[in-house]
Protein backbone atom coordinates (compact mmCIF):
# COMPACT_ATOMS: atom_id res chain seq x y z
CA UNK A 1 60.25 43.13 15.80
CA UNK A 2 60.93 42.37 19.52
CA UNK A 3 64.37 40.74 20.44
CA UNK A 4 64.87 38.62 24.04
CA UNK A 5 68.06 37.55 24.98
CA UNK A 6 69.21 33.80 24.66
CA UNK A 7 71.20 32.01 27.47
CA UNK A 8 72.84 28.58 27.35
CA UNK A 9 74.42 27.22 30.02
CA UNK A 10 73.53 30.41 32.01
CA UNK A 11 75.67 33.07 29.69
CA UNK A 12 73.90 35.00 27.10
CA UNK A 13 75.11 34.21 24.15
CA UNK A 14 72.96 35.30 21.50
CA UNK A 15 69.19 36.68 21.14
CA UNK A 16 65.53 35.48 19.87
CA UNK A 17 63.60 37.89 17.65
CA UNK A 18 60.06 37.63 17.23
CA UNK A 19 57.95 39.19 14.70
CA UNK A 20 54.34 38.38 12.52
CA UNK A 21 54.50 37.43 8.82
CA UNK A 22 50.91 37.40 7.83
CA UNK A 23 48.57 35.49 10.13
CA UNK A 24 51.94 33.77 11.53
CA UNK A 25 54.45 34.92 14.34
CA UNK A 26 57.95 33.95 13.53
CA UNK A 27 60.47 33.22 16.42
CA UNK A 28 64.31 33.68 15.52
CA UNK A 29 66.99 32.04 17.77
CA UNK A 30 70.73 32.67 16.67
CA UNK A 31 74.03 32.04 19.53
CA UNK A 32 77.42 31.82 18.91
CA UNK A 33 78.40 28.35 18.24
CA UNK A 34 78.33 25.62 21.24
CA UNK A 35 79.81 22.24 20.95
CA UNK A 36 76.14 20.44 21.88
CA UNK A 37 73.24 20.65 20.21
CA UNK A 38 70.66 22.64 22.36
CA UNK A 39 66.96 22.38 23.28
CA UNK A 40 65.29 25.86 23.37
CA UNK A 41 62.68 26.84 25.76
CA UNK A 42 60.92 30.42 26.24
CA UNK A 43 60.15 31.76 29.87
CA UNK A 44 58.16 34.56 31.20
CA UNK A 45 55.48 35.25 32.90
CA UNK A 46 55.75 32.40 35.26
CA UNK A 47 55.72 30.09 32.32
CA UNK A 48 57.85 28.23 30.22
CA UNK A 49 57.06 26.33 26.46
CA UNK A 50 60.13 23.85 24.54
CA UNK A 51 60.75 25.94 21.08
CA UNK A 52 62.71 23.18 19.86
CA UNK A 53 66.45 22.05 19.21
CA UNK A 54 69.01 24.97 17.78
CA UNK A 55 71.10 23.38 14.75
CA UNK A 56 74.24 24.45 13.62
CA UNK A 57 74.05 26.94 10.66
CA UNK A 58 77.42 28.61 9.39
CA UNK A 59 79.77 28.34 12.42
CA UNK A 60 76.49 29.12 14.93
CA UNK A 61 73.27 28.00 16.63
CA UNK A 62 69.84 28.70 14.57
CA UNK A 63 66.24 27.88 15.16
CA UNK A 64 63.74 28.95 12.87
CA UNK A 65 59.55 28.19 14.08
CA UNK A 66 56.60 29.68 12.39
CA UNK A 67 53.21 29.49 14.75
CA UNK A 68 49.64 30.55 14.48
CA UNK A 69 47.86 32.02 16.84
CA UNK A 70 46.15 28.78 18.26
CA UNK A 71 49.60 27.39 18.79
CA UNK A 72 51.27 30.78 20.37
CA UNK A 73 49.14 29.93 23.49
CA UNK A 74 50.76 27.40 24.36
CA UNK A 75 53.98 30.00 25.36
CA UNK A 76 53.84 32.75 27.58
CA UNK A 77 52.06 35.78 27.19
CA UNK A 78 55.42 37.97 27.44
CA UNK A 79 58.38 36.71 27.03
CA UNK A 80 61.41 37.32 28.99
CA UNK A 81 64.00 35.07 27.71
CA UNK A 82 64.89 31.65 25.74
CA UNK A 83 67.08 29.45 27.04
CA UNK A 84 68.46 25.96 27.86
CA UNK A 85 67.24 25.67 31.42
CA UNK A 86 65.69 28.07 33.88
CA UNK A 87 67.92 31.11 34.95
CA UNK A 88 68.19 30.65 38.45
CA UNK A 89 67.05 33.86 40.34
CA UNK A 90 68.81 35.19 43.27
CA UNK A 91 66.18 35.64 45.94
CA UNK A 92 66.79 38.47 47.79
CA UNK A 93 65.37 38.02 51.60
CA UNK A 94 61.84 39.51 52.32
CA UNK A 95 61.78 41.62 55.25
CA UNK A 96 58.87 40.71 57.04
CA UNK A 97 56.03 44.20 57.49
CA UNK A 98 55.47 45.04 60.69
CA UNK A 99 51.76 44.44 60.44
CA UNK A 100 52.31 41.04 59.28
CA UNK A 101 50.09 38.57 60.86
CA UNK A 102 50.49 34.48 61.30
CA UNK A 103 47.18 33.26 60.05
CA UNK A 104 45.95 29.74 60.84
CA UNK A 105 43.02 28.18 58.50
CA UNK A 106 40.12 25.99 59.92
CA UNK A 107 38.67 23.37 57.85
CA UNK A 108 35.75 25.74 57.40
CA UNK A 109 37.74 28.28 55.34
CA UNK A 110 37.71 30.23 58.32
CA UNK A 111 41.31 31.80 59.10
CA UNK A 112 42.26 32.56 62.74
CA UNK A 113 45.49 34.54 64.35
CA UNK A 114 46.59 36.02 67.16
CA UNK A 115 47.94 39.67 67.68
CA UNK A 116 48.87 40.17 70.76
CA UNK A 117 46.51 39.13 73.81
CA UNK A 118 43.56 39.60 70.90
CA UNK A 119 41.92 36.62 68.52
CA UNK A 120 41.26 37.73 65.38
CA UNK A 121 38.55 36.41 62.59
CA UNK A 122 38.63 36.29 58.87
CA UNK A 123 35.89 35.16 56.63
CA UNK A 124 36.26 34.89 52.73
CA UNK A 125 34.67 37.75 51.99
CA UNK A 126 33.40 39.86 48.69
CA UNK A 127 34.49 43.06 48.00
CA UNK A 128 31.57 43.95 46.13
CA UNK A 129 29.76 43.78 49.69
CA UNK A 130 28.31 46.27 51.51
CA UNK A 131 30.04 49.95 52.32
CA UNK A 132 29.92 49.10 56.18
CA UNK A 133 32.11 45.48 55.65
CA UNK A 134 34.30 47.56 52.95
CA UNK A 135 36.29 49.38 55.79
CA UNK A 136 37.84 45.94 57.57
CA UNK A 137 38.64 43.87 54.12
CA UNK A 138 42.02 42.67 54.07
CA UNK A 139 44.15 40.76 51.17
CA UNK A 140 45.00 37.42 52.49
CA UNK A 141 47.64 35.47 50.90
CA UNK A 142 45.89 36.76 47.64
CA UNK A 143 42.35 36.47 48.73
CA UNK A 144 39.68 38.71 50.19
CA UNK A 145 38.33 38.41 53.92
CA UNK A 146 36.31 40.17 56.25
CA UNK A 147 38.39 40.52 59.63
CA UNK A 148 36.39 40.70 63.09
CA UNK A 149 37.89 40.66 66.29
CA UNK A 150 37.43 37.78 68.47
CA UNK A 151 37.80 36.90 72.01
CA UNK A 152 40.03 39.37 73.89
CA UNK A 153 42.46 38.87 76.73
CA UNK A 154 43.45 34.94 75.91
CA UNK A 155 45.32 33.19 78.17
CA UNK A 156 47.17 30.41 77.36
């Protein structure tokens, strides 16, 4: 059995426990009592899914959902949390890397930047490709390219 904690109104208050019963996974929300009646959403993984609305149940908060397979795709892969609304994270600031570059996209797909006084190139590239191109492949913005060095000395 795994257990996630459950916030409402931002406080935890109580916790979701998940386990399988046969070919079924059942999902078990319990919080100390709140004066509304609450709609229950999982998070995680970037996702989120409605569970459905908590009842009151002896002085407390209880949801109760049995789901097959076909419908446990519809919620995240791993779950984080259940809650009313989603938990607002504190960004922290992102220092930028030193070898951070600007890059500028041309309809073509083609991304350009500047470093300095010198242009650089990237092309989408493959990174199955050959074992020269292997040695300038860079991750941009989650993508492949193959970088080349363009005109030098610009003036602008």
């Amino acid at each position: 059995m795994e257990k996630y904690p459950v916030f409402i109104d931002g406080k935890e208050c109580g916790s979701l426990s998940a386990y399988t019963e046969g070919l079924m996974t059942k999902l078990e929300a319990e919080c100390c009592h709140s004066e509304k009646l609450v709609r229950l959403y999982i998070f995680g993984s970037g996702k989120s899914a409605y569970l459905g609305v908590m009842q009151p149940d002896n002085g407390k908060l209880r949801l109760t959902k049995k789901l097959s397979r076909a419908q446990m795709r519809k919620f995240p892969e791993k779950i984080e949390y259940a809650s009313d609304k989603p938990m607002e994270e504190k960004e922290e600031p992102v220092q930028p890397k030193t070898d951070d570059l600007l890059w500028f996209s041309t309809p073509q797909g083609i991304l350009t930047c500047i470093n300095g006084n010198q242009r650089l190139i990237a092309m989408p590239a493959d990174m199955r490709a050959s074992r020269y191109t292997k040695r300038i492949i860079r991750i941009i913005n989650g993508r492949e390219y193959v970088v080349f060095p363009g005109k030098r000395n610009l003036h602008c």
